[in-house]
C-alpha atoms as a PDB file:
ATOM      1  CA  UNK A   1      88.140 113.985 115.307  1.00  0.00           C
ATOM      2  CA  UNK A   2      91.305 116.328 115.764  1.00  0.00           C
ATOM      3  CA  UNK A   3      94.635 114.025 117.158  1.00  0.00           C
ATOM      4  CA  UNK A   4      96.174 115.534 120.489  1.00  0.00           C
ATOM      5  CA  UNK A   5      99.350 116.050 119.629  1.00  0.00           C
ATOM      6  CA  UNK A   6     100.334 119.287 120.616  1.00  0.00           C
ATOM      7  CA  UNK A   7     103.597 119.369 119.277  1.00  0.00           C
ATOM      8  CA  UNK A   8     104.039 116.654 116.325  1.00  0.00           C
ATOM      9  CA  UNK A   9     107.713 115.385 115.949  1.00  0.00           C
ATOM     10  CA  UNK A  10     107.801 114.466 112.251  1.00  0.00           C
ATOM     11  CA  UNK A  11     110.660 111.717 110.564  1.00  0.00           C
ATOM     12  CA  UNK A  12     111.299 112.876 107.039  1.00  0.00           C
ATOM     13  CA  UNK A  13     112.881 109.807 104.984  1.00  0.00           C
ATOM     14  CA  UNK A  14     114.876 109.883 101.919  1.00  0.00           C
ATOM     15  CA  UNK A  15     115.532 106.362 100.421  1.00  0.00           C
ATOM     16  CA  UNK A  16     119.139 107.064  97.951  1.00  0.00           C
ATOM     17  CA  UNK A  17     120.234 105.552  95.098  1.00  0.00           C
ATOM     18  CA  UNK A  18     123.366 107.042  93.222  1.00  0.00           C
ATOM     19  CA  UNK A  19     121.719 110.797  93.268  1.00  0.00           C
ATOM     20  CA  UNK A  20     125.158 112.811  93.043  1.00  0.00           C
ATOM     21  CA  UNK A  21     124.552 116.564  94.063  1.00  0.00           C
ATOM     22  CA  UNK A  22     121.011 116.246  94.482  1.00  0.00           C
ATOM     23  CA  UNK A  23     120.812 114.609  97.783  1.00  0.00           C
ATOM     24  CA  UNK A  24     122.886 117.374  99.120  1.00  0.00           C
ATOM     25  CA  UNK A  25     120.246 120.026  97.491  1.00  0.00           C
ATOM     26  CA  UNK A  26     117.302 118.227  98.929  1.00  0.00           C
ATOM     27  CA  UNK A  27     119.006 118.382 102.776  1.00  0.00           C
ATOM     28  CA  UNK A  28     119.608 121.876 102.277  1.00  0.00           C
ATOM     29  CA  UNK A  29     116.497 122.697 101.146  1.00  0.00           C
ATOM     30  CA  UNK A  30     115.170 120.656 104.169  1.00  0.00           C
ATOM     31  CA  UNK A  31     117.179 122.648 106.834  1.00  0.00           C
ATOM     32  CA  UNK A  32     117.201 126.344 105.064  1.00  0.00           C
ATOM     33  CA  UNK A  33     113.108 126.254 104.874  1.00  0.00           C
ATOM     34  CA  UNK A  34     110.667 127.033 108.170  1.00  0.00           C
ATOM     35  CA  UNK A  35     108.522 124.885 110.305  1.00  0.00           C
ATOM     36  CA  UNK A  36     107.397 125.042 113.704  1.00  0.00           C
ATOM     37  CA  UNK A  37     107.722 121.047 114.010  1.00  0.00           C
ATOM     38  CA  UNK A  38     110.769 119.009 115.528  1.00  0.00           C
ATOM     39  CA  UNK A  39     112.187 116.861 112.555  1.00  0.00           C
ATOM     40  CA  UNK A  40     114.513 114.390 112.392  1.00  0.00           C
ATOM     41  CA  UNK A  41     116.057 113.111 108.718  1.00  0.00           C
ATOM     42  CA  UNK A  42     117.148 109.382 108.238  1.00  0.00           C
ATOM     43  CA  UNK A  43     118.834 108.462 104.760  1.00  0.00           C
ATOM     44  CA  UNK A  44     118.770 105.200 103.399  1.00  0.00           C
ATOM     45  CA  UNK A  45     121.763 104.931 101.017  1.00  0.00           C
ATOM     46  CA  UNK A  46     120.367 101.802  99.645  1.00  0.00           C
ATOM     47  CA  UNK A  47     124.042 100.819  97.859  1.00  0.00           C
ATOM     48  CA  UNK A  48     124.783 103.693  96.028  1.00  0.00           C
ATOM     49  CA  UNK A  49     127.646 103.402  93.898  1.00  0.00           C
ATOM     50  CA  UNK A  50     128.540 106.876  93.092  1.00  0.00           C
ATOM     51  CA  UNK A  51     129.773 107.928  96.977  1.00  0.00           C
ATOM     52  CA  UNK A  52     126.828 110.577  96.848  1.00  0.00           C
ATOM     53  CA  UNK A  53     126.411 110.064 100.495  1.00  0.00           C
ATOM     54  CA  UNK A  54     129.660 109.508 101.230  1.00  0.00           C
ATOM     55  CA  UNK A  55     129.804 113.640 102.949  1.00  0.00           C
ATOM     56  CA  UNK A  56     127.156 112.281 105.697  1.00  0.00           C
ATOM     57  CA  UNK A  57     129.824 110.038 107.164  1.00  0.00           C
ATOM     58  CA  UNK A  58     131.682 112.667 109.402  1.00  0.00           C
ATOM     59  CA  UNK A  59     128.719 115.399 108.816  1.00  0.00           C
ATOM     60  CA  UNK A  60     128.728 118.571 110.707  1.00  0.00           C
ATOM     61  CA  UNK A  61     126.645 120.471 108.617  1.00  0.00           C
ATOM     62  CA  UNK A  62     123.369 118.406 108.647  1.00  0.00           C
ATOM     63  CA  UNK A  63     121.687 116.167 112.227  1.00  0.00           C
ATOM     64  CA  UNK A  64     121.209 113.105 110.080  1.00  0.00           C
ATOM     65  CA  UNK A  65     120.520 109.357 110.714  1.00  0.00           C
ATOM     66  CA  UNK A  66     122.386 107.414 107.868  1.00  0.00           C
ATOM     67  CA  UNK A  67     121.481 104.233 107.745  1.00  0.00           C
ATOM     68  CA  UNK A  68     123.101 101.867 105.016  1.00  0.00           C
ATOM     69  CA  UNK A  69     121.141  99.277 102.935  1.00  0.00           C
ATOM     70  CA  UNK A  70     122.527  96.232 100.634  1.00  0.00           C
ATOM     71  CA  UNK A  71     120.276  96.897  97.533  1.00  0.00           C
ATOM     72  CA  UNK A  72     116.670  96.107  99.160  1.00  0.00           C
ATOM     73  CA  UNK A  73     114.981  98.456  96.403  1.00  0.00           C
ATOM     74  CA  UNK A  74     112.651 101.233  97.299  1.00  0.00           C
ATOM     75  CA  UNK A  75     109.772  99.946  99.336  1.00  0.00           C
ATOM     76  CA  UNK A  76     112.398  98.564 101.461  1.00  0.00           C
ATOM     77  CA  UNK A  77     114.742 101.058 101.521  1.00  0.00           C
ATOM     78  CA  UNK A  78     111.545 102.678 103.095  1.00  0.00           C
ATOM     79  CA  UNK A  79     110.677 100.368 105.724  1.00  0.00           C
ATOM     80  CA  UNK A  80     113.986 100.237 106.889  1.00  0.00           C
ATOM     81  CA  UNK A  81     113.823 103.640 107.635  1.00  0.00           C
ATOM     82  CA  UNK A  82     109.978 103.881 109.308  1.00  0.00           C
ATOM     83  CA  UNK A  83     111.868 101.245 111.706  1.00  0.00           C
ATOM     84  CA  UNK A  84     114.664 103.951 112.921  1.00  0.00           C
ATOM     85  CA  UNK A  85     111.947 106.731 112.891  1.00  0.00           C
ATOM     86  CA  UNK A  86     111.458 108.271 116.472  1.00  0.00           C
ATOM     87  CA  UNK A  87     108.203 110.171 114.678  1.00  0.00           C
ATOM     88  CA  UNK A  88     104.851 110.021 115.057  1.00  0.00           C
ATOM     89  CA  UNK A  89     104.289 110.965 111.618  1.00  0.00           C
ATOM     90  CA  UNK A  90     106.567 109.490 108.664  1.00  0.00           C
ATOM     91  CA  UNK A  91     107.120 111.783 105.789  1.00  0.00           C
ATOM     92  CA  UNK A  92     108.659 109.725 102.817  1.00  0.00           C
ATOM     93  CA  UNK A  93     110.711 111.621 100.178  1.00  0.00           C
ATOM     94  CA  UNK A  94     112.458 111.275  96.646  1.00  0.00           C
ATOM     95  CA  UNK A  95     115.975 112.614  97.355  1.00  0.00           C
ATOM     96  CA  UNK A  96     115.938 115.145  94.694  1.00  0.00           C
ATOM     97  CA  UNK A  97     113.407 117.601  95.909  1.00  0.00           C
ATOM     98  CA  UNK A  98     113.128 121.232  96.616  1.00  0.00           C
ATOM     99  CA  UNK A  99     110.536 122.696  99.614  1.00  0.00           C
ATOM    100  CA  UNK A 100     109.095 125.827 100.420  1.00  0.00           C
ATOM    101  CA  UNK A 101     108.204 127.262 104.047  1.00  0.00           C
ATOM    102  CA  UNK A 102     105.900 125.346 106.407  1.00  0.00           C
ATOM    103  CA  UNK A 103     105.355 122.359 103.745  1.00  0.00           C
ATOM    104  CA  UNK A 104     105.956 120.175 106.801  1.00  0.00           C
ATOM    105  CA  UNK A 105     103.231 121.956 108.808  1.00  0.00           C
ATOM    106  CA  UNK A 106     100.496 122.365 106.025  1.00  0.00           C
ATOM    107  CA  UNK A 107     101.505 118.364 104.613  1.00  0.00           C
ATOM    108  CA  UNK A 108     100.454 117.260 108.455  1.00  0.00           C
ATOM    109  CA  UNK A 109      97.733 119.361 108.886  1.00  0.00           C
ATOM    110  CA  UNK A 110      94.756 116.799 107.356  1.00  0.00           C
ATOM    111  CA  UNK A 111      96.142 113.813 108.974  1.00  0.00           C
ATOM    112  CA  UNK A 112      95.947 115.887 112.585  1.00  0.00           C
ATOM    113  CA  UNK A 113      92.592 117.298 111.342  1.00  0.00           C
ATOM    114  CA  UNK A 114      91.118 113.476 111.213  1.00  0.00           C
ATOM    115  CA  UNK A 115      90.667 114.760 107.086  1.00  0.00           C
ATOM    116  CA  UNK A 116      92.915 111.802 105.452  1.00  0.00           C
ATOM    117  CA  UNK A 117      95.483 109.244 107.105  1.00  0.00           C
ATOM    118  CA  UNK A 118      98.350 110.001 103.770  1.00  0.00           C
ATOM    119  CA  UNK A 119      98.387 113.014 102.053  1.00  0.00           C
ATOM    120  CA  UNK A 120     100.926 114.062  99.505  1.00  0.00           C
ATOM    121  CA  UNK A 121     101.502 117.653  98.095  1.00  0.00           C
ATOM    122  CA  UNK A 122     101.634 119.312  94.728  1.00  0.00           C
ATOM    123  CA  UNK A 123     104.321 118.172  92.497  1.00  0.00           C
ATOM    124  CA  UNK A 124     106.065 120.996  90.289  1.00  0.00           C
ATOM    125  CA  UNK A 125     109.344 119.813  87.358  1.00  0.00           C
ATOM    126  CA  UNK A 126     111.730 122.089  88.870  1.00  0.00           C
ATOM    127  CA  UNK A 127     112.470 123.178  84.762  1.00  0.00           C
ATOM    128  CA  UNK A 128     108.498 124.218  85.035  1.00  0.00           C
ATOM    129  CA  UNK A 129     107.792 125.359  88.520  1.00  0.00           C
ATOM    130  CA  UNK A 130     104.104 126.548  87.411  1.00  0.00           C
ATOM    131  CA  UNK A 131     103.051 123.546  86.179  1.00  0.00           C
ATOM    132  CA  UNK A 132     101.763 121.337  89.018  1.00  0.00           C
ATOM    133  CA  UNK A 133     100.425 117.689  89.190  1.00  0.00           C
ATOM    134  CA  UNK A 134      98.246 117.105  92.175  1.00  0.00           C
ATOM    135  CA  UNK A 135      97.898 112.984  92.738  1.00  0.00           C
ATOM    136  CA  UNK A 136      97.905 110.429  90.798  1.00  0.00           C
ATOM    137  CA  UNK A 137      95.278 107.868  89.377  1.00  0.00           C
ATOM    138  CA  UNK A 138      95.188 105.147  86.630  1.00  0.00           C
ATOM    139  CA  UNK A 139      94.748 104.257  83.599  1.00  0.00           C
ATOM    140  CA  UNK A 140      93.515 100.907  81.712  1.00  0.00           C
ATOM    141  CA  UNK A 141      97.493  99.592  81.808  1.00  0.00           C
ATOM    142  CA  UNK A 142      97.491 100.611  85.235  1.00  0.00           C
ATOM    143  CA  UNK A 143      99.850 103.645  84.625  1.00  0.00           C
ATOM    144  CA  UNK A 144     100.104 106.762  86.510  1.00  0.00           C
ATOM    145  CA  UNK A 145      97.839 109.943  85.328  1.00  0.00           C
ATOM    146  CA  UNK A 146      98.895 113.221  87.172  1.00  0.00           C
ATOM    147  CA  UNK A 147      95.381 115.315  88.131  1.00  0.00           C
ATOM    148  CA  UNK A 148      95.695 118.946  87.203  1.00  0.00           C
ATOM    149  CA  UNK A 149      94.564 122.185  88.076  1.00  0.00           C
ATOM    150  CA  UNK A 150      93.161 121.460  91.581  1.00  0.00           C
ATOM    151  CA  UNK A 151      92.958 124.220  94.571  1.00  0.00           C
ATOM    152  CA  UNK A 152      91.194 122.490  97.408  1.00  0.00           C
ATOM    153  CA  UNK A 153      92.150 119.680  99.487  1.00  0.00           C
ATOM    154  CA  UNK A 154      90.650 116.294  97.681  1.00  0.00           C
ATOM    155  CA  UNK A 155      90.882 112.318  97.495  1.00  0.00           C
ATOM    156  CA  UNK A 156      93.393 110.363  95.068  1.00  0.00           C
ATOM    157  CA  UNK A 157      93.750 106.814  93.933  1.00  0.00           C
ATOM    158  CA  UNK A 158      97.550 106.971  94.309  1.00  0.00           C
ATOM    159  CA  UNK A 159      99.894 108.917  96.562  1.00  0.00           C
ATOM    160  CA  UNK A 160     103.016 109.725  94.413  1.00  0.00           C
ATOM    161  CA  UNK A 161     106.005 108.664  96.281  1.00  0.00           C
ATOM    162  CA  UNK A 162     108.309 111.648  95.399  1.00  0.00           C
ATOM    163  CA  UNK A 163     106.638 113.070  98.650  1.00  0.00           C
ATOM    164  CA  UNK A 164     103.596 111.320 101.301  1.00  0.00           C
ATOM    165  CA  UNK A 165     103.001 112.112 104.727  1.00  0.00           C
ATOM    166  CA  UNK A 166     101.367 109.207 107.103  1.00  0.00           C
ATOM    167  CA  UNK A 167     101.444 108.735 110.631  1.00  0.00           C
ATOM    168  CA  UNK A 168     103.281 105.743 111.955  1.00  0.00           C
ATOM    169  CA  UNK A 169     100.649 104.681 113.701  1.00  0.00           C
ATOM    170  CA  UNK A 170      98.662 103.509 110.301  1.00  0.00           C
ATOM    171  CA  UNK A 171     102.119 102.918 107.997  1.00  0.00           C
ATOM    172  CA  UNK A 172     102.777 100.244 110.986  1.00  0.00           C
ATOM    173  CA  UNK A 173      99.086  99.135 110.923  1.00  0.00           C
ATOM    174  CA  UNK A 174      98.888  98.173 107.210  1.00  0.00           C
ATOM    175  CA  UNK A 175     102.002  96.906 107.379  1.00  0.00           C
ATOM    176  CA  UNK A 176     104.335  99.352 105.434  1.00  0.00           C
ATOM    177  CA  UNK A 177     105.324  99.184 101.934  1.00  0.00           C
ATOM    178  CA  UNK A 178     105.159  95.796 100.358  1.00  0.00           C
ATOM    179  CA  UNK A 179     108.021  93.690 101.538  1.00  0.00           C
ATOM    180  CA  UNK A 180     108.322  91.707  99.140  1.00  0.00           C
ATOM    181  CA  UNK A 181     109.002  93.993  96.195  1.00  0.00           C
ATOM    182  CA  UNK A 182     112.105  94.305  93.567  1.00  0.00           C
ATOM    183  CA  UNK A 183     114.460  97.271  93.086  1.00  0.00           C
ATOM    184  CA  UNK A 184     111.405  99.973  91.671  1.00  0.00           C
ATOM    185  CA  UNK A 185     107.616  99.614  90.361  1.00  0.00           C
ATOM    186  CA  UNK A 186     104.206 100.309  91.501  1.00  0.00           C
ATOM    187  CA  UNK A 187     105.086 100.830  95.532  1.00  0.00           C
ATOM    188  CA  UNK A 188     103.647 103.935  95.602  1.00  0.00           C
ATOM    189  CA  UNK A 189     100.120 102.600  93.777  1.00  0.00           C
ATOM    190  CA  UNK A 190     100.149  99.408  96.269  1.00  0.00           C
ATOM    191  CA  UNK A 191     100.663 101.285  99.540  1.00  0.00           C
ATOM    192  CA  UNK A 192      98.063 103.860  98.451  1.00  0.00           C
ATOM    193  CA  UNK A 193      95.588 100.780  97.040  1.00  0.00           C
ATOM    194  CA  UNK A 194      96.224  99.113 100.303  1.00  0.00           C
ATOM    195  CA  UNK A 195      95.005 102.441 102.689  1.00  0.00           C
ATOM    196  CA  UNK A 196      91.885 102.167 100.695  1.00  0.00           C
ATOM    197  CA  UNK A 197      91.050  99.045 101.085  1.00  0.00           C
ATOM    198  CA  UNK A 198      91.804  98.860 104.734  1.00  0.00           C
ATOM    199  CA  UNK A 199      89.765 101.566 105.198  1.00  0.00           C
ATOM    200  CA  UNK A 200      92.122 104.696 105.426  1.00  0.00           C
ATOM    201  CA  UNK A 201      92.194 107.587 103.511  1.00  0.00           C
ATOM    202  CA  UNK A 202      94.547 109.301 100.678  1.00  0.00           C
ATOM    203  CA  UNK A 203      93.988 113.141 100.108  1.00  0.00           C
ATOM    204  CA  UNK A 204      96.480 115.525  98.119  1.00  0.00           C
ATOM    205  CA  UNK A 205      96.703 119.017  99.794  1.00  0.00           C
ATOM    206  CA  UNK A 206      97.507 121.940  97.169  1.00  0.00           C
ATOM    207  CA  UNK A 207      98.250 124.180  99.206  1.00  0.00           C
ATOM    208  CA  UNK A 208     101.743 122.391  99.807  1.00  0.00           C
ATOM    209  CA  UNK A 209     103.947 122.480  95.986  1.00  0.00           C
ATOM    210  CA  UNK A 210     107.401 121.098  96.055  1.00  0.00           C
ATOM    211  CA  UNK A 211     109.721 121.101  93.439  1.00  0.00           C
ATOM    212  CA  UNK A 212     110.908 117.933  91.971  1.00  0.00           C
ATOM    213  CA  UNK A 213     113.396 116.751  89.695  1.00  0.00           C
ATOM    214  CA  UNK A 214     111.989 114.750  86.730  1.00  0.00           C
ATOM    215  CA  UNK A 215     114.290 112.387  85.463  1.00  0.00           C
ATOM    216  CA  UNK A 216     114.362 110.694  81.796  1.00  0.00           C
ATOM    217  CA  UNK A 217     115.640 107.584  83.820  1.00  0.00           C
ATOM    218  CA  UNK A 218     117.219 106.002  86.833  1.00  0.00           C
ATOM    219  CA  UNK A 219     120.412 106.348  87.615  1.00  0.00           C
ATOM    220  CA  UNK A 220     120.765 102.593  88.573  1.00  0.00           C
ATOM    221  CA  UNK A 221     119.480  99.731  86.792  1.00  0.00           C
ATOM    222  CA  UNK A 222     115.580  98.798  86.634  1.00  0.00           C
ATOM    223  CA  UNK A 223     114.539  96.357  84.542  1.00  0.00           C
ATOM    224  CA  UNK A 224     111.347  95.360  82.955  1.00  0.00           C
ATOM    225  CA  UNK A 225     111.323  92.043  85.193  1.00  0.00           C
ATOM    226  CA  UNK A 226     111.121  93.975  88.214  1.00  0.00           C
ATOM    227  CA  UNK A 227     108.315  96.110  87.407  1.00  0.00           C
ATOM    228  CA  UNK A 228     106.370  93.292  86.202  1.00  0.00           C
ATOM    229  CA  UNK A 229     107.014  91.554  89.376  1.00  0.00           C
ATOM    230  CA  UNK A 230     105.872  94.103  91.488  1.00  0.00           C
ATOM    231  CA  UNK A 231     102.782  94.662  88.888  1.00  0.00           C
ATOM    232  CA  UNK A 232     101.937  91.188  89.746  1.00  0.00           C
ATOM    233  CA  UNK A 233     102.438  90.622  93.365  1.00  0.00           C
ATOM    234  CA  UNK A 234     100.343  93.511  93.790  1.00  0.00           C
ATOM    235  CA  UNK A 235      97.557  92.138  91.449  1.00  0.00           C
ATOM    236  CA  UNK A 236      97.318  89.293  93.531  1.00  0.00           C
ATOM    237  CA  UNK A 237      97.686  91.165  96.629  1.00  0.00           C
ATOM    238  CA  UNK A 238      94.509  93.295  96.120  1.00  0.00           C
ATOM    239  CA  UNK A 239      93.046  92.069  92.457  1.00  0.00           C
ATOM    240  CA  UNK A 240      89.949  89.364  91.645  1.00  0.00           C
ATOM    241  CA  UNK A 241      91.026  86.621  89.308  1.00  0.00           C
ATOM    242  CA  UNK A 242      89.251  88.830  86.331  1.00  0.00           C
ATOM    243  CA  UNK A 243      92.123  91.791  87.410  1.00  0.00           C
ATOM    244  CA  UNK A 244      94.929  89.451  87.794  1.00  0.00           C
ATOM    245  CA  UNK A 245      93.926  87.698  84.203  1.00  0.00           C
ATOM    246  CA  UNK A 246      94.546  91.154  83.126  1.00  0.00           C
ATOM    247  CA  UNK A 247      97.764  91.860  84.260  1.00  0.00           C
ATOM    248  CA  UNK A 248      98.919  88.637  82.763  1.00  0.00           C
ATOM    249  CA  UNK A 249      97.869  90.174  79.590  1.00  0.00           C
ATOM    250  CA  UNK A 250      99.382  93.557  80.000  1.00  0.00           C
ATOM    251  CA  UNK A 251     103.213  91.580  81.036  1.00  0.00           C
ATOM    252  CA  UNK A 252     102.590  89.162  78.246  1.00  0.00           C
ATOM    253  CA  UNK A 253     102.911  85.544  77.413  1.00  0.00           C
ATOM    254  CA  UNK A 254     106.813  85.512  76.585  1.00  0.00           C
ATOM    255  CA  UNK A 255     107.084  87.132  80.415  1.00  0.00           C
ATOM    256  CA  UNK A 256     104.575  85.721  82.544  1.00  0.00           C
ATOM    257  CA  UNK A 257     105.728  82.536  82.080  1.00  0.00           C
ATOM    258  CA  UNK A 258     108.713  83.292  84.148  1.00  0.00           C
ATOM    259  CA  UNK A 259     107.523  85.646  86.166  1.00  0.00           C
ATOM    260  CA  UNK A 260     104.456  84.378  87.688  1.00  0.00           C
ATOM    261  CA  UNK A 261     105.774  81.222  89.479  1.00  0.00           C
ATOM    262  CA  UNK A 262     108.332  83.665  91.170  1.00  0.00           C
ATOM    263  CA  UNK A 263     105.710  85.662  92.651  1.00  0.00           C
ATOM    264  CA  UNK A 264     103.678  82.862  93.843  1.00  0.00           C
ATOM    265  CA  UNK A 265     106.564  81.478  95.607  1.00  0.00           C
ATOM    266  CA  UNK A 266     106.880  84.614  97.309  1.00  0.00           C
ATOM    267  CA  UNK A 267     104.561  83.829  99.386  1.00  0.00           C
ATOM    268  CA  UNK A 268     102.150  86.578  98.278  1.00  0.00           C
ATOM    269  CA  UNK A 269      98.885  84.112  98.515  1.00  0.00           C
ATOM    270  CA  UNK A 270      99.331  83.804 102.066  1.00  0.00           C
ATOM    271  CA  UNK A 271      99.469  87.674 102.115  1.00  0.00           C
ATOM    272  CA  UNK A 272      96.531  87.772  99.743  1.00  0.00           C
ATOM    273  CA  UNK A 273      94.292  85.648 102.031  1.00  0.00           C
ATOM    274  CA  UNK A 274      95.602  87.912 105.203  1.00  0.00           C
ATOM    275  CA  UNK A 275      94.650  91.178 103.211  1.00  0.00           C
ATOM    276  CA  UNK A 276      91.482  89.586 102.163  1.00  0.00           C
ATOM    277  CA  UNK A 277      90.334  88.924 105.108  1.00  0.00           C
ATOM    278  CA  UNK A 278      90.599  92.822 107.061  1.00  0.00           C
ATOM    279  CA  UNK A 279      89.370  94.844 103.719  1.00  0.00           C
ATOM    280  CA  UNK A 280      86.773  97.578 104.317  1.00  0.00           C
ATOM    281  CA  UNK A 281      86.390  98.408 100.647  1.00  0.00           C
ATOM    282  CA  UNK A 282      87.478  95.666  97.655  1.00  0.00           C
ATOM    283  CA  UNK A 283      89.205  96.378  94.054  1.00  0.00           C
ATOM    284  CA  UNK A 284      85.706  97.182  92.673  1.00  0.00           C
ATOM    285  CA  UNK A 285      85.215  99.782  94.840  1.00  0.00           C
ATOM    286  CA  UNK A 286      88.346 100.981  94.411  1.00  0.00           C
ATOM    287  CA  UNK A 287      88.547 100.889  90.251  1.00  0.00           C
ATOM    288  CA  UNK A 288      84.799 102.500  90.279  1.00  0.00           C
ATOM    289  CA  UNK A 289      85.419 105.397  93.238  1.00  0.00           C
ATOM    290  CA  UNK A 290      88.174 106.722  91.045  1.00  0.00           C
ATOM    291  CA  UNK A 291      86.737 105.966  87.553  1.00  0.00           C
ATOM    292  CA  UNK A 292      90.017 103.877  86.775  1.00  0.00           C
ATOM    293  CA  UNK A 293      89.170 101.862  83.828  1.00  0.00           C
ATOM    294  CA  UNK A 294      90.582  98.249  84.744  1.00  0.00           C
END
């Protein structure tokens, strides 16, 4: 069933984090390419300690919603900004991107089509524009694995964060990004896991390729605790006991130890039993749809 909407206005977020230039490229990139949508931008300058959005302050150049954050971390950083969006579609991105023409318009186009309910594009290294991943699935220690070579419009275990479209409607119905995660890690597999499970969809359109740029690492601090956390929280968010068993494994004894009672006193079992209880699809279904070998 095709939405009526005849003219989609469209809320493109950019969570930041001590980007320097970049986050200037990416806004000029945004307002120097085409669409035939109304946009607005919101950035989250989630405590950046470098001033890199410090130009946004008295802007002239750009019609942007800054909106400054204490160090809430990504998913967050996110969620704060679906709450300013005026939208009916949410388009998160990394704030180090480049677009081409109408990516807006062909990104929306299978959520308005009733084809998927988050889509992400292709995903070029700006140092290798021809080289393209298309989606993301797993692996058996639950890291990322980039699909290749794809030209039609197809599903995917995980929509990579550097760029997702989804309508507010069904980020607000699922709840948003986990709330309760640290600083980086595994908010981009959850929220994807999550639309599964409650039923939505996840496609990757390849007809949309935007540039990114790859980074060796972060430019603020992430530590091994933090991912691990997440890891965890989101085991027992959407995991059986066999799953969650092994991501005690893959954090390890000398970690979990310390980790573990901080994420049940997060107050993710309430959460589980919540999640639980509205799933369409479960974990095995999930794990075996994809062939993801965990």
């Amino acid at each position: 069933m095709t939405l009526n909407l005849k003219i989609p206005y469209v809320s493109i977020i950019i969570p930041v984090k001590n980007e320097g230039i970049h986050i200037q490229n990416t806004l000029h990139s945004i307002f120097q390419v085409k669409s035939k949508y109304s946009f607005e931008v919101i950035v989250i300058d989630d405590a950046s300690t470098d001033g890199c959005c410090d130009f946004l302050v008295n802007n002239q150049l750009f019609k942007i919603n800054l909106v400054r954050t204490k160090g809430v971390g990504v998913a967050n950083a996110k969620n704060i900004g679906a709450q300013y969006a005026k939208g009916q579609f949410l388009i998160f991105c990394d704030a180090h991107i480049i677009f081409e023409d109408y990516w807006i318009d062909q990104l929306i186009q299978p959520i308005l089509d009733g084809v998927a309910n988050g889509v992400s594009p292709g995903i070029a290294d700006t140092k290798a524009p021809n080289n393209v991943g298309y989606g993301q699935s797993l692996n058996e220690h639950l890291g990322v694995i980039w699909h290749l070579n794809k030209g039609e419009i197809f599903p995917t275990a995980v929509l990579p964060g550097g760029c997702c479209a989804i309508s507010k409607y069904v980020f607000n119905n699922i709840g948003g990004f986990d709330r309760g995660f640290r600083v980086w890690g595994f908010e981009d597999v959850e929220i994807s896991m999550k639309l599964w499970l409650f039923g939505y969809t996840c496609y990757i359109e390849p007809k949309v390729k935007i540039l990114h740029v790859f980074r060796e690492q972060t430019p603020y601090q992430v530590s091994h605790e933090h991912v691990y956390f997440n890891m965890l929280r989101m085991a027992y968010n959407h995991f059986n006991e066999e799953r969650i068993e092994r991501c005690r494994k893959l954090i390890g004894n000398h970690r979990i130890s310390s980790i573990e009672p901080v994420v049940l006193a997060s107050g993710v079992l309430s959460q589980r039993h919540v999640y639980f209880a509205r799933r369409k699809r479960d974990d095995d279904w999930y794990m075996n749809f994809f062939n993801i070998p965990f």
